[in-house]
N, C-alpha and C. Protein backbone atom coordinates (compact mmCIF):
# COMPACT_ATOMS: atom_id res chain seq x y z
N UNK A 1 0.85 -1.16 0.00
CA UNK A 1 0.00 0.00 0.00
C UNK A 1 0.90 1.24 0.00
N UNK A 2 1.02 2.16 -0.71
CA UNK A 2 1.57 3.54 -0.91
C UNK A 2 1.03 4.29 0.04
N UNK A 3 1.23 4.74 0.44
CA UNK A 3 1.17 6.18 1.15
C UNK A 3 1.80 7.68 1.05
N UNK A 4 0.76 8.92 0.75
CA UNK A 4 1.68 10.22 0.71
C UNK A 4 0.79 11.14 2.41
N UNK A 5 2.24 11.95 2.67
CA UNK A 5 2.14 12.51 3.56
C UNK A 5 1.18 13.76 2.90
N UNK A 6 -0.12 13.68 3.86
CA UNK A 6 -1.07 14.72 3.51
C UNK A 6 -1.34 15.92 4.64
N UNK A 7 -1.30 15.60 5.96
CA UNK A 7 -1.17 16.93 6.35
C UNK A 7 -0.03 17.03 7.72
N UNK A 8 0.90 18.09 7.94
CA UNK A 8 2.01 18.02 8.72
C UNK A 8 1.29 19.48 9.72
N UNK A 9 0.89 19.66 10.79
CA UNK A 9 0.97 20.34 11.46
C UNK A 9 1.79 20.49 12.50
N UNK A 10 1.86 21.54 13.82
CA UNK A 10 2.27 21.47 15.14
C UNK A 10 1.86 20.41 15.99
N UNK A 11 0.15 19.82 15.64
CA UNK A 11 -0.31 19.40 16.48
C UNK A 11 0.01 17.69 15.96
N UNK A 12 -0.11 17.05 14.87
CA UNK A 12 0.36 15.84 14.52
C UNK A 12 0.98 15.86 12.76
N UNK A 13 1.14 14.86 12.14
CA UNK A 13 1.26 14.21 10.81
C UNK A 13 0.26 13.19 10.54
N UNK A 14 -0.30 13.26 9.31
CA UNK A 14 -1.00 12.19 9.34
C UNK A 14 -0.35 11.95 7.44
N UNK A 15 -0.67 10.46 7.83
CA UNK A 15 -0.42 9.99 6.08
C UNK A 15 -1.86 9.32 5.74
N UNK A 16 -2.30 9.21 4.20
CA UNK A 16 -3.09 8.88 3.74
C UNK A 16 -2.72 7.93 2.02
N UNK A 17 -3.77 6.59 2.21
CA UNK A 17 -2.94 6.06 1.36
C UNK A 17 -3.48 6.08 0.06
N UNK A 18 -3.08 6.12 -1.28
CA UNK A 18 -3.16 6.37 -2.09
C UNK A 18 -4.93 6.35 -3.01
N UNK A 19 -4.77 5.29 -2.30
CA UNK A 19 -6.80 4.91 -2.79
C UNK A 19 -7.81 5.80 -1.32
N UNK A 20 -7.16 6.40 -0.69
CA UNK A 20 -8.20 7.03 -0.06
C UNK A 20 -8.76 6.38 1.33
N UNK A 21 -8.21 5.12 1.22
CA UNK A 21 -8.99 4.86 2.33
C UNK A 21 -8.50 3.89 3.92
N UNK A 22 -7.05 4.54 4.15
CA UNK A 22 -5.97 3.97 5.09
C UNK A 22 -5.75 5.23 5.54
N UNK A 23 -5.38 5.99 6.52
CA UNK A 23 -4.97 6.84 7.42
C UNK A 23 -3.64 6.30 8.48
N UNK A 24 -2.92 7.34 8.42
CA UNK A 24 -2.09 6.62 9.87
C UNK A 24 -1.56 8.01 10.44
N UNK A 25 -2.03 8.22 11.49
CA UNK A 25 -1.75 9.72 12.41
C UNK A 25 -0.61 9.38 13.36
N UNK A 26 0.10 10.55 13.49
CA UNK A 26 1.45 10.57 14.68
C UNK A 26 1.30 11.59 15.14
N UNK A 27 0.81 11.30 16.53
CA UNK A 27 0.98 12.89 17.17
C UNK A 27 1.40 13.01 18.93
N UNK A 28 2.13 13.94 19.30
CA UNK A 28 3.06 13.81 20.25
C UNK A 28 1.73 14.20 21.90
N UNK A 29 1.42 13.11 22.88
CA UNK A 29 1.03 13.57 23.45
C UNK A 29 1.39 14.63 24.79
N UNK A 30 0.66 14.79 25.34
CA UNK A 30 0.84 15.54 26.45
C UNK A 30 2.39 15.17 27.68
N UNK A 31 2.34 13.78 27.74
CA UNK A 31 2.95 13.44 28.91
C UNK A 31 4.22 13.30 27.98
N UNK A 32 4.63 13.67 26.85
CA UNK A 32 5.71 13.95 25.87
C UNK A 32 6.12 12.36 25.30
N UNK A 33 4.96 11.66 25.22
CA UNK A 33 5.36 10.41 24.49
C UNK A 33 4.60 10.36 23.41
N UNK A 34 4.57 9.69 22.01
CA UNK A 34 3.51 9.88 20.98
C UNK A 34 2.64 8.70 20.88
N UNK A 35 1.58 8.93 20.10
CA UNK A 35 0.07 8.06 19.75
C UNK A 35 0.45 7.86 18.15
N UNK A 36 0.69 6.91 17.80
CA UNK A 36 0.38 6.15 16.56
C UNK A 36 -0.96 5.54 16.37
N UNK A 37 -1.88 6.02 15.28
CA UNK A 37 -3.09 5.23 15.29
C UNK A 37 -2.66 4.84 13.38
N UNK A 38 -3.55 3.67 13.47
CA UNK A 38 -3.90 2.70 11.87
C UNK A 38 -5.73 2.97 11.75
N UNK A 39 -5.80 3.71 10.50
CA UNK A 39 -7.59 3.77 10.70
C UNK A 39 -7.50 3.35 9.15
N UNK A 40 -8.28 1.93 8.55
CA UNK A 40 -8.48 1.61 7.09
C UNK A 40 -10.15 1.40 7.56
N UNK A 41 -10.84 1.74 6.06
CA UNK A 41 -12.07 1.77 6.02
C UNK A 41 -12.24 0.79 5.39
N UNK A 42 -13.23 0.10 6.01
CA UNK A 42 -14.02 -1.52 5.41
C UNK A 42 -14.65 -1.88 6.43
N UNK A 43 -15.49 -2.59 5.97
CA UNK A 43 -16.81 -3.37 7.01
C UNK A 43 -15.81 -4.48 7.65
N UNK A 44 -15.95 -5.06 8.48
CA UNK A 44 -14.94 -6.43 8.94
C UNK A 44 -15.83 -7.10 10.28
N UNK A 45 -15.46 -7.89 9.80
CA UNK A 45 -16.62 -9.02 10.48
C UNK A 45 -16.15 -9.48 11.78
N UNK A 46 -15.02 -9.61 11.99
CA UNK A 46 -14.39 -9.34 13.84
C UNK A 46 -13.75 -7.66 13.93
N UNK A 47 -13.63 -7.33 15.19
CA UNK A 47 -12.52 -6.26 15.10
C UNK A 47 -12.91 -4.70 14.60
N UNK A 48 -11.63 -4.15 14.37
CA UNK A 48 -12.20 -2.77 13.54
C UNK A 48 -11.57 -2.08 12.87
N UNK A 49 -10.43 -3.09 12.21
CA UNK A 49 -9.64 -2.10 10.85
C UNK A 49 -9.15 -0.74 11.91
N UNK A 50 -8.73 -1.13 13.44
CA UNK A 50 -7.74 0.12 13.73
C UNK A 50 -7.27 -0.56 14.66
N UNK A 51 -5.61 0.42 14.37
CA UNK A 51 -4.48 -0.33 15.52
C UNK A 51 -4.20 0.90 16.22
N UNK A 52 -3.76 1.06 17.54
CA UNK A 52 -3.17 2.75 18.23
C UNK A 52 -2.00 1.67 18.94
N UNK A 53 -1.16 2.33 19.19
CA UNK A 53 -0.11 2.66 19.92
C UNK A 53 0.24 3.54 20.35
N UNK A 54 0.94 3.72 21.74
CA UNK A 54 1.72 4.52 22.48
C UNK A 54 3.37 4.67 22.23
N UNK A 55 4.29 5.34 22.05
CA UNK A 55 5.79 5.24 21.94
C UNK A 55 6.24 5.55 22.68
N UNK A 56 7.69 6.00 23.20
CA UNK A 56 8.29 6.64 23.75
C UNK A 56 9.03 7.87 23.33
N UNK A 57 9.38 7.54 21.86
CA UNK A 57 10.09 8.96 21.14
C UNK A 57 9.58 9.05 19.98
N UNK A 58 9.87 10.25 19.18
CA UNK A 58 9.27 10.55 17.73
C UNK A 58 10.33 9.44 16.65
N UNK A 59 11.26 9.08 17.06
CA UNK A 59 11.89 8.10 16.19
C UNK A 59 11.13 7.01 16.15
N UNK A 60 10.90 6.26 17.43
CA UNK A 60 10.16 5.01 17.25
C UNK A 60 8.93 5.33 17.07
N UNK A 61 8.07 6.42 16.98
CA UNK A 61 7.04 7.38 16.41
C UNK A 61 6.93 6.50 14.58
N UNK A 62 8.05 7.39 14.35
CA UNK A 62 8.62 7.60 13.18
C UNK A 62 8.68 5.67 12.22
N UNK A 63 9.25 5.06 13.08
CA UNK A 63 9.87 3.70 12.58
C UNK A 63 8.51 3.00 12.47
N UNK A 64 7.07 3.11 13.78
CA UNK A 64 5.89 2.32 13.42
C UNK A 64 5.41 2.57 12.99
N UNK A 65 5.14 4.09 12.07
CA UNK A 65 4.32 4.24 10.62
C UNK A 65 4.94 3.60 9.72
N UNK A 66 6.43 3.97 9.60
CA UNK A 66 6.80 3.07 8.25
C UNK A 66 6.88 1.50 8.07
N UNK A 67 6.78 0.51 9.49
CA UNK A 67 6.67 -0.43 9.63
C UNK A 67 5.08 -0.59 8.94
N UNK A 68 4.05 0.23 9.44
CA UNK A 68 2.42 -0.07 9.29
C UNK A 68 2.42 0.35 7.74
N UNK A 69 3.22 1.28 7.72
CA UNK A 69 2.85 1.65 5.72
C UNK A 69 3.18 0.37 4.74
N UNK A 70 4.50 -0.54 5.19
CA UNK A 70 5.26 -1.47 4.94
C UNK A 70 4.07 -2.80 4.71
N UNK A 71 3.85 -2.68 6.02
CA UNK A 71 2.76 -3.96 6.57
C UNK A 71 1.89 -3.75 7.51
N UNK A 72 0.47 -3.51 7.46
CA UNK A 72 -0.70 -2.89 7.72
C UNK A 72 -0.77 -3.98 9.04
N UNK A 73 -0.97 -3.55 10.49
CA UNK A 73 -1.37 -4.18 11.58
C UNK A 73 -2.76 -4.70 11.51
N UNK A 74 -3.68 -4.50 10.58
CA UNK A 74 -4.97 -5.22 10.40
C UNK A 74 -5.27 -5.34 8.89
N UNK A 75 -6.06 -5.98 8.26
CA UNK A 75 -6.31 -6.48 7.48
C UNK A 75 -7.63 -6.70 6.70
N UNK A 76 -8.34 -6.57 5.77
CA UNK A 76 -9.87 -6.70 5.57
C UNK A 76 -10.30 -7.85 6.07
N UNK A 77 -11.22 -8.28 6.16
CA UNK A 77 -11.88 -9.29 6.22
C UNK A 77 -12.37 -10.43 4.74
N UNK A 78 -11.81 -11.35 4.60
CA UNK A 78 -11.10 -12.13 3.38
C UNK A 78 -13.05 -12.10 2.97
């Protein structure tokens, strides 16, 4: 799945993937550690097509989007 970086603010980054319908946000919280979320749109019959994580730094921030852009933590429903 491709992904381009669509919006970079103060407050997070988010990427969006090429067909429109994968999201993956990075944004630094309060207690100065960041939130990685996975949001893909599809109906799915267990579950919910979203992954979040917590990090510790904007590098490993940084390393689990491109891991999730790489290889998506959830999957449609076959």
């Amino acid at each position: 799945m491709e992904f381009e970086r669509t919006t970079d603010t103060d407050a997070f980054t988010e990427w969006t993937s090429v067909d429109g319908n994968t999201t993956i946000r990075l944004r630094k919280r309060a207690p100065g550690d960041f939130a990685v979320r996975f949001d893909q749109l599809y109906q799915a019959d267990e579950d919910r097509g979203y992954a979040f994580e917590i990090v510790a730094s904007r590098a490993a921030a940084e390393k689990l989007v491109a891991d999730w852009q790489a290889e998506p933590p959830v999957s449609p429903a076959e």
